[in-house]
Protein backbone atom coordinates (compact mmCIF):
# COMPACT_ATOMS: atom_id res chain seq x y z
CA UNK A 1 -88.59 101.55 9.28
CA UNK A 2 -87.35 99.17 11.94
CA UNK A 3 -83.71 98.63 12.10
CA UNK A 4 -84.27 94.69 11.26
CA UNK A 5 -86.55 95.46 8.22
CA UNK A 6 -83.75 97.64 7.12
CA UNK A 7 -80.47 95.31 7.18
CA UNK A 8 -82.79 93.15 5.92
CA UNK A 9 -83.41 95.54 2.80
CA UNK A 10 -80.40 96.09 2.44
CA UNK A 11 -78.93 92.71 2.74
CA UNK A 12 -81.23 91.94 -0.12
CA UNK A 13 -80.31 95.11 -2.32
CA UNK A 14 -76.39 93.86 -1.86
CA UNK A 15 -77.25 90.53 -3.36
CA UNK A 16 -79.73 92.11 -6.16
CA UNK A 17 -76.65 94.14 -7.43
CA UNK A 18 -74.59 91.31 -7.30
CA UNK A 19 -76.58 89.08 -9.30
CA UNK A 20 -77.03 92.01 -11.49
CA UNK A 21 -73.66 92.46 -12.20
CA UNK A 22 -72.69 88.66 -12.90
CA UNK A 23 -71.40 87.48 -9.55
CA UNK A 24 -73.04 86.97 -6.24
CA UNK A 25 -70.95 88.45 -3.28
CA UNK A 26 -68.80 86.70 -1.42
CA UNK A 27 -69.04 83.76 -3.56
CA UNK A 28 -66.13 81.68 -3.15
CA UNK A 29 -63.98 80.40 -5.98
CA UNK A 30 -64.71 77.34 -8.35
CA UNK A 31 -63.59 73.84 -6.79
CA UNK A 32 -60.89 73.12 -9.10
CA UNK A 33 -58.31 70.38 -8.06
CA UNK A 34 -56.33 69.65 -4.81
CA UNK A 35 -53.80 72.03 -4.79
CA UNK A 36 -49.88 71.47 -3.80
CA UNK A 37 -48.36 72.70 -0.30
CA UNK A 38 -45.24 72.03 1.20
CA UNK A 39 -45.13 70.96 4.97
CA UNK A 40 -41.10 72.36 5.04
CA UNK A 41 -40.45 71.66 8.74
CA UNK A 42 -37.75 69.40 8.23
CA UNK A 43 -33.66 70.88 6.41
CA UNK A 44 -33.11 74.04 6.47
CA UNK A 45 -34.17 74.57 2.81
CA UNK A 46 -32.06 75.63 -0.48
CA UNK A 47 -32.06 77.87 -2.83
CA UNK A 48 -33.26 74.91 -5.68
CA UNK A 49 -35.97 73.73 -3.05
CA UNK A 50 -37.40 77.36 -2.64
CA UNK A 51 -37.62 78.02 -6.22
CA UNK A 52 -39.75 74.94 -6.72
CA UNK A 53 -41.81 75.66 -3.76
CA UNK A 54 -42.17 79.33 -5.66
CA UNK A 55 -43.72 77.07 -8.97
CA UNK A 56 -45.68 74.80 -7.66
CA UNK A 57 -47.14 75.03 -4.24
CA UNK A 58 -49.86 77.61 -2.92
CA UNK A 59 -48.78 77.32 0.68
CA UNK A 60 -45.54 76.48 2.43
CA UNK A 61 -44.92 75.68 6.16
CA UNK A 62 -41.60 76.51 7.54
CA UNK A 63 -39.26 76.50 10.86
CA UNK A 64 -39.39 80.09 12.80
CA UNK A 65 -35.84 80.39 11.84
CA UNK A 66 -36.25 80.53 8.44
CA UNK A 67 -37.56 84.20 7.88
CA UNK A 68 -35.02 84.34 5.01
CA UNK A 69 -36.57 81.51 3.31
CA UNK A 70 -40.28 83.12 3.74
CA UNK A 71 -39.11 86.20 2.36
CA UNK A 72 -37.28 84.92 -0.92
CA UNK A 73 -40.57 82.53 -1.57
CA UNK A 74 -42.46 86.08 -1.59
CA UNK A 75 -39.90 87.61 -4.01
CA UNK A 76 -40.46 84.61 -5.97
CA UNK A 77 -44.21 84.04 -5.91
CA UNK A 78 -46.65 86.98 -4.16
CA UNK A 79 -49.15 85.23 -3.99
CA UNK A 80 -48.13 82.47 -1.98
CA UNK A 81 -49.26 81.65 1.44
CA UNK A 82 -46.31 81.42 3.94
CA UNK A 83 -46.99 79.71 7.71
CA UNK A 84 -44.56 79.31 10.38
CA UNK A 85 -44.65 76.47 12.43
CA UNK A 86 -45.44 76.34 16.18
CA UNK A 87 -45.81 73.73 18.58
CA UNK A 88 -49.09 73.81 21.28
CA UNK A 89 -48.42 71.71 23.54
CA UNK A 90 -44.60 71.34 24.18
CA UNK A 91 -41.77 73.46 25.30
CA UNK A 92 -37.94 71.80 24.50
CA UNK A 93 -34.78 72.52 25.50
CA UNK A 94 -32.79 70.83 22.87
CA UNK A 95 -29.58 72.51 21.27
CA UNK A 96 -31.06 75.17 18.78
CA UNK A 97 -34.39 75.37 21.13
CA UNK A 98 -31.95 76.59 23.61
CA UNK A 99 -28.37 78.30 23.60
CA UNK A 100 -27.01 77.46 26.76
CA UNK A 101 -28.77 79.06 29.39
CA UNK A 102 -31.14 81.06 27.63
CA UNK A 103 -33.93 80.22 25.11
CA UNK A 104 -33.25 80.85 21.09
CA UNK A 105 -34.81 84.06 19.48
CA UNK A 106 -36.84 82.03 16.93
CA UNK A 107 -38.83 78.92 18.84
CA UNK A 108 -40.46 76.06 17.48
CA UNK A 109 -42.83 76.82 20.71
CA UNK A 110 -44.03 79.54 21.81
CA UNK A 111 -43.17 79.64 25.32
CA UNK A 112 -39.09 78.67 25.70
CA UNK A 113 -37.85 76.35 28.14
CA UNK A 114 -35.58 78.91 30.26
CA UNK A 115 -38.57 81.52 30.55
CA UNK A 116 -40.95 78.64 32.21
CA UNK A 117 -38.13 77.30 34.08
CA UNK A 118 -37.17 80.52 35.41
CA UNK A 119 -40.45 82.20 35.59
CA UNK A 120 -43.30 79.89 35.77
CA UNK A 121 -42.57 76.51 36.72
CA UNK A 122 -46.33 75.33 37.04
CA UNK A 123 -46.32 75.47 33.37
CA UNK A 124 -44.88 72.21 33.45
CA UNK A 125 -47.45 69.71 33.21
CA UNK A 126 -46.60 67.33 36.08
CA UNK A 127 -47.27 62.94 36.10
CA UNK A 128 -49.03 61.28 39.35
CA UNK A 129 -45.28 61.19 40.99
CA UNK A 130 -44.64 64.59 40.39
CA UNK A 131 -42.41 64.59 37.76
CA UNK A 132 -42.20 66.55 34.59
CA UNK A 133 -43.32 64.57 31.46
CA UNK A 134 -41.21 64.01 28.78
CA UNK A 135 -42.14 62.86 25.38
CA UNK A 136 -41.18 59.43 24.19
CA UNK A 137 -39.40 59.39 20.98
CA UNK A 138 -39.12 62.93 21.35
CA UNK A 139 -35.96 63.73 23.76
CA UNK A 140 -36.18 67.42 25.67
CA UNK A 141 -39.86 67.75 24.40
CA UNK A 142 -41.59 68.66 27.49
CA UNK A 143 -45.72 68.61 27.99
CA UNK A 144 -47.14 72.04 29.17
CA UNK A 145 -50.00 72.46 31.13
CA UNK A 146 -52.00 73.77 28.65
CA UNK A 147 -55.00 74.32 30.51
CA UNK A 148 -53.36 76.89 32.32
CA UNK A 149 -54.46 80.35 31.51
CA UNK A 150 -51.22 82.16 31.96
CA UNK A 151 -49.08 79.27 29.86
CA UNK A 152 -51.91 80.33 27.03
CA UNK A 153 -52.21 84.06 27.15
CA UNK A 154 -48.08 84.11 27.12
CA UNK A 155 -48.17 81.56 24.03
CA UNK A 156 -50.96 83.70 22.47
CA UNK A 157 -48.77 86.65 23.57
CA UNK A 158 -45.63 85.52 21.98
CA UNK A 159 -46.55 83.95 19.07
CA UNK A 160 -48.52 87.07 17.94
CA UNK A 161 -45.95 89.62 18.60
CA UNK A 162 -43.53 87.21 16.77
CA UNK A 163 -45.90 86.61 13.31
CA UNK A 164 -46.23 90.13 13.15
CA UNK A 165 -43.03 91.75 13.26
CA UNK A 166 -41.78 88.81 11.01
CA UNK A 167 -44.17 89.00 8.68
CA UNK A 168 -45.52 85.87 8.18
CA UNK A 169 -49.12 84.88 6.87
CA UNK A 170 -49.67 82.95 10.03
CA UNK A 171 -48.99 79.79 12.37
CA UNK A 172 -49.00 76.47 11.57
CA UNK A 173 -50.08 75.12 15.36
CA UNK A 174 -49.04 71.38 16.27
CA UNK A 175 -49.98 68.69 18.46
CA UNK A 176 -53.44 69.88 18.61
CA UNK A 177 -53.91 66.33 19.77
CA UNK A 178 -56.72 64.30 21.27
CA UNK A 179 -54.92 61.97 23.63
CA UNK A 180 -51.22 62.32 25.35
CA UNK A 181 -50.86 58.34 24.75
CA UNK A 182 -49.02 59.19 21.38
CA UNK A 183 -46.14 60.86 23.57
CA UNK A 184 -46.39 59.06 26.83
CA UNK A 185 -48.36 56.48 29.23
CA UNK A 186 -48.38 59.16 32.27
CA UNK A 187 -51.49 60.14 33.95
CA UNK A 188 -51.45 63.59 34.88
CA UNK A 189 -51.19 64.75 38.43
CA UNK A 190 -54.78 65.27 39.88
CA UNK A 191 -56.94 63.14 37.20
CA UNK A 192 -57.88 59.31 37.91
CA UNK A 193 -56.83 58.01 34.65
CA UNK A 194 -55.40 58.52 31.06
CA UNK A 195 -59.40 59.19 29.95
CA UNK A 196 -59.43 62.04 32.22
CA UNK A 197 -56.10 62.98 31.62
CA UNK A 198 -57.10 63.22 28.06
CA UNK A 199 -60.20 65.22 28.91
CA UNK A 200 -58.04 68.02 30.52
CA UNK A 201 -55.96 68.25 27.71
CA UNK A 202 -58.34 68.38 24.85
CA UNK A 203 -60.31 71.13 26.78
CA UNK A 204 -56.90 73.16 27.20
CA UNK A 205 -56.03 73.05 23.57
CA UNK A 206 -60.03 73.70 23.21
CA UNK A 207 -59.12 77.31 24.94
CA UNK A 208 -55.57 77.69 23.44
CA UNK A 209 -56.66 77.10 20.10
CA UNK A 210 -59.79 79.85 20.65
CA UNK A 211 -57.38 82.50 22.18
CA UNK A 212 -55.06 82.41 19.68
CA UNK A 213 -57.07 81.88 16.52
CA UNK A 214 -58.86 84.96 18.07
CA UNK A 215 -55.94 87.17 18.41
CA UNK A 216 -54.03 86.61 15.46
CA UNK A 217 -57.06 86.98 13.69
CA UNK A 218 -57.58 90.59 14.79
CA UNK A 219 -54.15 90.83 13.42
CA UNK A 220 -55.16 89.62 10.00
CA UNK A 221 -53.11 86.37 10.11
CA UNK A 222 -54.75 82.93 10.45
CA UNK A 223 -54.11 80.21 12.95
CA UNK A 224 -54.37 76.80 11.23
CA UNK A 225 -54.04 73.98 14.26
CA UNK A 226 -52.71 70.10 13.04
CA UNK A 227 -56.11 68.59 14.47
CA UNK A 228 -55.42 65.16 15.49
CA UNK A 229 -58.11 62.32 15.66
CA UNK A 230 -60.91 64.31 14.90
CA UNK A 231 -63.18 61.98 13.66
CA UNK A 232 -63.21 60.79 17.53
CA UNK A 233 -64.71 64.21 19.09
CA UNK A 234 -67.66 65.08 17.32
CA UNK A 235 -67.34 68.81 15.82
CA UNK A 236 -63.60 69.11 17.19
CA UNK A 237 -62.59 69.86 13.43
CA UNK A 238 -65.10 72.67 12.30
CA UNK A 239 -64.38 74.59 16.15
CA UNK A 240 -60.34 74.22 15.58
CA UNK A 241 -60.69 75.18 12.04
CA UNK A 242 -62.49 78.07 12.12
CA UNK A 243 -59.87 80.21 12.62
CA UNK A 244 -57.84 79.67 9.05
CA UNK A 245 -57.89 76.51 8.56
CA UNK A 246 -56.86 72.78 9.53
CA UNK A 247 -54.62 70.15 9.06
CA UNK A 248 -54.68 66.50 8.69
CA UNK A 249 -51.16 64.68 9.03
CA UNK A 250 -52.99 61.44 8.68
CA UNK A 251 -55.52 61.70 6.00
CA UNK A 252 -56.16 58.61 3.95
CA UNK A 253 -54.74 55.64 5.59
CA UNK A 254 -56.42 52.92 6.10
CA UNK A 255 -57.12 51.02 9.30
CA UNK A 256 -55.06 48.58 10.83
CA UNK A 257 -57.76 47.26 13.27
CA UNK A 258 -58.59 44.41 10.83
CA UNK A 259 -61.41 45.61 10.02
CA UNK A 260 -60.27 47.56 6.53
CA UNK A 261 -61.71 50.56 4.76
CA UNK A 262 -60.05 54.03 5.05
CA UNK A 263 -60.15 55.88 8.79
CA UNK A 264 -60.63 59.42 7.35
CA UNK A 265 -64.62 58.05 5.98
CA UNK A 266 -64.87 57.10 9.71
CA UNK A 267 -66.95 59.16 12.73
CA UNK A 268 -67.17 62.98 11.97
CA UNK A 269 -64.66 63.75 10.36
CA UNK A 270 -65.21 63.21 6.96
CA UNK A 271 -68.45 65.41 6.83
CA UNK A 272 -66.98 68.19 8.71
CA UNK A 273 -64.21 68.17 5.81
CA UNK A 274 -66.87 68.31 3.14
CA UNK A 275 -68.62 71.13 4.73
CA UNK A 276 -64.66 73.19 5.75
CA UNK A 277 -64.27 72.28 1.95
CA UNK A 278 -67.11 73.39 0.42
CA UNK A 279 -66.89 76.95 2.34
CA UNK A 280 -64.05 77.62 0.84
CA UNK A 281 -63.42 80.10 3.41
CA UNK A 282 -60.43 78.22 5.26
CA UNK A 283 -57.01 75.99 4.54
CA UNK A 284 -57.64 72.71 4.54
CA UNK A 285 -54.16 71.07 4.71
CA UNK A 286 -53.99 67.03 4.04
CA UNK A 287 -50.81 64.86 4.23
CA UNK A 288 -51.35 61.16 3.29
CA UNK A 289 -47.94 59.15 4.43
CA UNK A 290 -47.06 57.30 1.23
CA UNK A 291 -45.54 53.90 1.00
CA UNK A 292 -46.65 53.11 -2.08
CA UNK A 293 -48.69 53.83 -5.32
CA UNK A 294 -52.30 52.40 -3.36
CA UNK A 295 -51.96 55.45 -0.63
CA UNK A 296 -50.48 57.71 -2.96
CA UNK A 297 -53.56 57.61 -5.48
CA UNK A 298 -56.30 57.17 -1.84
CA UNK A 299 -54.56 60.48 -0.94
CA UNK A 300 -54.89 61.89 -3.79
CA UNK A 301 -58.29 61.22 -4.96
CA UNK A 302 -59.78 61.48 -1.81
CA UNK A 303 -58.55 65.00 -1.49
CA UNK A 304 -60.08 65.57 -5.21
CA UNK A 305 -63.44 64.46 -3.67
CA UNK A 306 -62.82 67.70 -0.88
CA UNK A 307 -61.52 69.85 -3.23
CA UNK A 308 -62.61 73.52 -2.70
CA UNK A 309 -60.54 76.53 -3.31
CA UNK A 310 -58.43 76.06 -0.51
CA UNK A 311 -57.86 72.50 -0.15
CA UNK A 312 -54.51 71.39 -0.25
CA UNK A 313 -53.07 67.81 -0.81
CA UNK A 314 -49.50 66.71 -0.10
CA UNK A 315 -47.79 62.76 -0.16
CA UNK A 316 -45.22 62.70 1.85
CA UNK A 317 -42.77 60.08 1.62
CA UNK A 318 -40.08 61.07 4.01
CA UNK A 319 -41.62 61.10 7.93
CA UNK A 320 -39.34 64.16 8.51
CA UNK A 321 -40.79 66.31 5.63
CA UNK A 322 -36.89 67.12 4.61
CA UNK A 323 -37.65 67.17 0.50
CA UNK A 324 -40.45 69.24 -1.34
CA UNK A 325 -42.60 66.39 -2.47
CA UNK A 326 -44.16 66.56 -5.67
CA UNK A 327 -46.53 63.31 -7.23
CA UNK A 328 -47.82 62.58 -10.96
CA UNK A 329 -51.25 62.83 -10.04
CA UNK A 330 -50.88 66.66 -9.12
CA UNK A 331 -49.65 66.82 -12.86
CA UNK A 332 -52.60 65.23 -14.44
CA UNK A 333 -54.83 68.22 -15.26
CA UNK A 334 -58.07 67.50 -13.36
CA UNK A 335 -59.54 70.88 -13.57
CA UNK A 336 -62.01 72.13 -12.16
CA UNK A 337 -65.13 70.08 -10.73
CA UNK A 338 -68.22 69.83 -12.06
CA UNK A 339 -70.21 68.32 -9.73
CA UNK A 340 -70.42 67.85 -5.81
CA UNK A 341 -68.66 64.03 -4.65
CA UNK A 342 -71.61 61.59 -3.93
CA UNK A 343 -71.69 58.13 -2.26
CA UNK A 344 -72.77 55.31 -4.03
CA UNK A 345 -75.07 52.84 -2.82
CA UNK A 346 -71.64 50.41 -2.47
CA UNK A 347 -69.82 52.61 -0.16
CA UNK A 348 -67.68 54.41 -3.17
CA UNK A 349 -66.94 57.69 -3.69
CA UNK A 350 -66.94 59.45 -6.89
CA UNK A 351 -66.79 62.84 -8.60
CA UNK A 352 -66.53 64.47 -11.53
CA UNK A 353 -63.97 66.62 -12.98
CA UNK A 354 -64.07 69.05 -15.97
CA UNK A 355 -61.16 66.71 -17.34
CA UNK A 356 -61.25 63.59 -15.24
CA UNK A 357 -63.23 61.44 -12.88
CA UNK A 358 -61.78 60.01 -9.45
CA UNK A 359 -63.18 57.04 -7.10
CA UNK A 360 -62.79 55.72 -3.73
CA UNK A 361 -63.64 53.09 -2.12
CA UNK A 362 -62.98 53.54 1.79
CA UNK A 363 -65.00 50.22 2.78
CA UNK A 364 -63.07 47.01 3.81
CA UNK A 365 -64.72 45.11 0.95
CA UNK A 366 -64.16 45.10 -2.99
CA UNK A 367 -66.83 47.48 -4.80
CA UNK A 368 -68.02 47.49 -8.54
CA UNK A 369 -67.83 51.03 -10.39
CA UNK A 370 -69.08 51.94 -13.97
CA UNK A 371 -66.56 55.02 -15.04
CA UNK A 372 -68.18 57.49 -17.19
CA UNK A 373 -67.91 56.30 -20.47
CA UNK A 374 -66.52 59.87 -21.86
CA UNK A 375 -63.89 59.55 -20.12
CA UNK A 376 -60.57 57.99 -20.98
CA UNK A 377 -58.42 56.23 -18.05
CA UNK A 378 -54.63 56.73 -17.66
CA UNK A 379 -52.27 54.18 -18.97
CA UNK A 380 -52.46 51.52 -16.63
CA UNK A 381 -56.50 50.92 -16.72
CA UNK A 382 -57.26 52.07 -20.45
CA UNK A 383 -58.35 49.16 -22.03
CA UNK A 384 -61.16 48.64 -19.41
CA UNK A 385 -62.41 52.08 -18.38
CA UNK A 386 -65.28 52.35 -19.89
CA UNK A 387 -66.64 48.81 -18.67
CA UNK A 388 -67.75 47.88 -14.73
CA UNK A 389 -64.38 47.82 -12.38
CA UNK A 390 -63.75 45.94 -9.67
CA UNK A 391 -62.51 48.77 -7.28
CA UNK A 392 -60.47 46.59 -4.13
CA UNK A 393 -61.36 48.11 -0.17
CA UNK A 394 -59.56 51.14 0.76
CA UNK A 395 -57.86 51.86 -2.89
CA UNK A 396 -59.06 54.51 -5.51
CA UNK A 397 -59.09 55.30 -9.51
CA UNK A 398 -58.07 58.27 -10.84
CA UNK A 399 -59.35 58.53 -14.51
CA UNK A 400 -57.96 61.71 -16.80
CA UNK A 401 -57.70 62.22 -20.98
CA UNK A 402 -54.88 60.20 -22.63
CA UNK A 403 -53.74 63.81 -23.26
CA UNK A 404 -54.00 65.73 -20.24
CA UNK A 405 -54.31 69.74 -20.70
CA UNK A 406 -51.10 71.92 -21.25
CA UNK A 407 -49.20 72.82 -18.54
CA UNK A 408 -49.36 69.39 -16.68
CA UNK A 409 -45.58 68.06 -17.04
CA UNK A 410 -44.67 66.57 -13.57
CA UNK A 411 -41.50 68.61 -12.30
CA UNK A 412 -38.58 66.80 -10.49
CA UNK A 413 -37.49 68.27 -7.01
CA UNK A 414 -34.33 69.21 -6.80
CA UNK A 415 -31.89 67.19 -4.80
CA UNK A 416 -29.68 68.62 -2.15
């Protein structure tokens, strides 16, 4: 028989005995709710803060120093996900970063200052006047060249050797960004303008991100890059996901360009997330800044119309990420979902839940949604959910039972 015909017997004998026996293989779990993760990056945490993390999140990002930290929230919990955070695209000399003259032992990068001062200089990414580039708002953050293939095999290098002999599940990689303007107005040394100075960069990370998602998984870890902008570079999320996972620090706002609606709907971005989702193969890790109860529940419910088995939602209401942050909706009992989110001739999002229904409305303009009419709204809506809503541009509804399933009390972080 020819080798094809055969894996292709075979293939087909593997999913025969799986449907035989209940379950097809490799079938990933049922969608079930957004769940909770903790972006720790900020205070070193305490012993109150890592026993809620323990309770209530699946996956928890923390600073390189804090193996201590990761290894109580195994004691505590073994099945959570621990990631230590990383920066791409920066090395910094600032006190902790360095001691003196020599780099720290734990790095937020994962090339020190001292060794590319001492050693390799030309890491240094370099402006039209020759001069090192410093980030603004960021003192003694310095851009790497991150094109360069020795600055990424010595990242790659480091990083690895360092997630391994700690321990940790894998790397939470930032600035995976699409343009330097976030950081600073210099053009890089040989490119014509900030376009092409933007163009050298994204291709860089394009390698960095490959090399080491590559490596550490060989190593059975997962690399898990904070993609920025995607929706402006057309398949930039599924190629810097594929390694672990993703992360959005910006997911849910809504423009400021006057023209409304929420920016995550926008470009490419929002059907790449669908189809990371759906997979359920890979972290999807979503952070919706929250200044108030309108981008709280966006956040929220928008992440509910992702949801797979490995989609994670947080609200963060500090910019430093210095408390775990914990909101009502992730207490409401959604469950798990019984249907795929679909678009609505009006722009609106919806879905249904085994114990809820959620809505969004990411247009600039006001939309009209009939909620199902088994389901009961929370508090603030009940007298109307079961009759047409008008639904305002860029907000969302999150419907649930008067009495939502056991087990949903919100929990209060604990102070410090």
């Amino acid at each position: 028989m020819p080798k094809k015909s055969l894996s292709r017997c075979c293939a087909t004998a593997l999913l025969l005995l799986g449907l035989l026996s209940g379950s097809a293989p490799d079938a990933p779990p049922a969608p079930a709710a957004p769940c909770a993760w903790w972006y720790g990056i900020g205070e070193p945490p305490t012993p109150a803060e890592i026993g809620f993390a323990a309770r209530h999140y699946d996956l928890v990002v923390l600073n390189a120093t804090e193996t201590a930290a990761m290894r109580r929230l195994r004691a505590l919990n073994p099945e959570i996900t621990v990631l230590v955070y990383k920066d791409l695209a920066s090395t910094r000399d600032y006190p902790g970063a360095v001691h003196g003259e020599r780099d720290a032992r734990y790095l937020p990068t994962g090339v020190g200052y001292h060794a590319a001062e001492d050693g390799h200089p030309e890491w240094f990414a370099l402006d039209g006047t020759g001069r090192r580039i410093e980030w603004r708002s960021y003192p003694r953050h310095w851009q790497m060249a991150v094109w360069h293939p020795g600055y990424r095999e010595s990242w790659t290098a480091a990083v690895l050797a360092e997630v391994v002999r700690e321990g940790w599940d894998g790397v939470l990689a930032d600035n995976d960004f699409s343009t330097l303007r976030h950081y600073s107005d210099a053009v890089l040394s040989g490119t014509a303008d900030a376009e092409e100075t933007d163009r050298v960069l994204r291709g860089g990370l394009d390698a960095l991100v490959a090399t080491a998602g590559e490596a550490l998984r060989r190593a059975g870890k997962v690399l898990v890059p904070n993609i920025s902008e995607s929706r402006l570079t057309p398949g930039r999320w599924s190629a810097h996901s594929r390694h672990g996972g993703g992360m959005e620090e910006s997911f849910g706002l809504r423009g400021d360009d006057g023209a409304g609606g929420v920016l995550t709907f926008r470009g490419d971005e929002w059907k790449q997330l669908r189809a990371s989702a759906a997979l359920g193969r890979s972290w999807l890790l979503l952070v919706t800044p929250v200044e108030g109860g309108r981008d709280e529940r966006v956040g929220y419910a928008a992440a509910a119309l992702l949801a797979g088995p490995r989609t994670c939602w947080s609200g963060a209401r500090t910019p430093d990420y210095r408390d775990p942050d914990w909101s009502p909706h992730q207490g409401t009992g959604l469950g798990e979902a019984v249907e795929a989110a679909r678009r609505l001739p009006s722009g609106v999002w919806t879905r249904r839940y085994a114990h809820g229904w959620v809505a969004v409305n990411p247009t600039g303009t006001t939309a009209r949604v009939t909620p199902p009419a088994d389901v009961a709204a929370t508090a603030s809506v009940a007298a109307i959910a079961e009759a047409p809503l008008d639904l305002p541009a860029a907000d969302a509804l999150i419907l649930t039972p008067p009495t939502p399933p056991a087990s949903t009390t919100r929990p209060t972080p604990q102070g410090r």
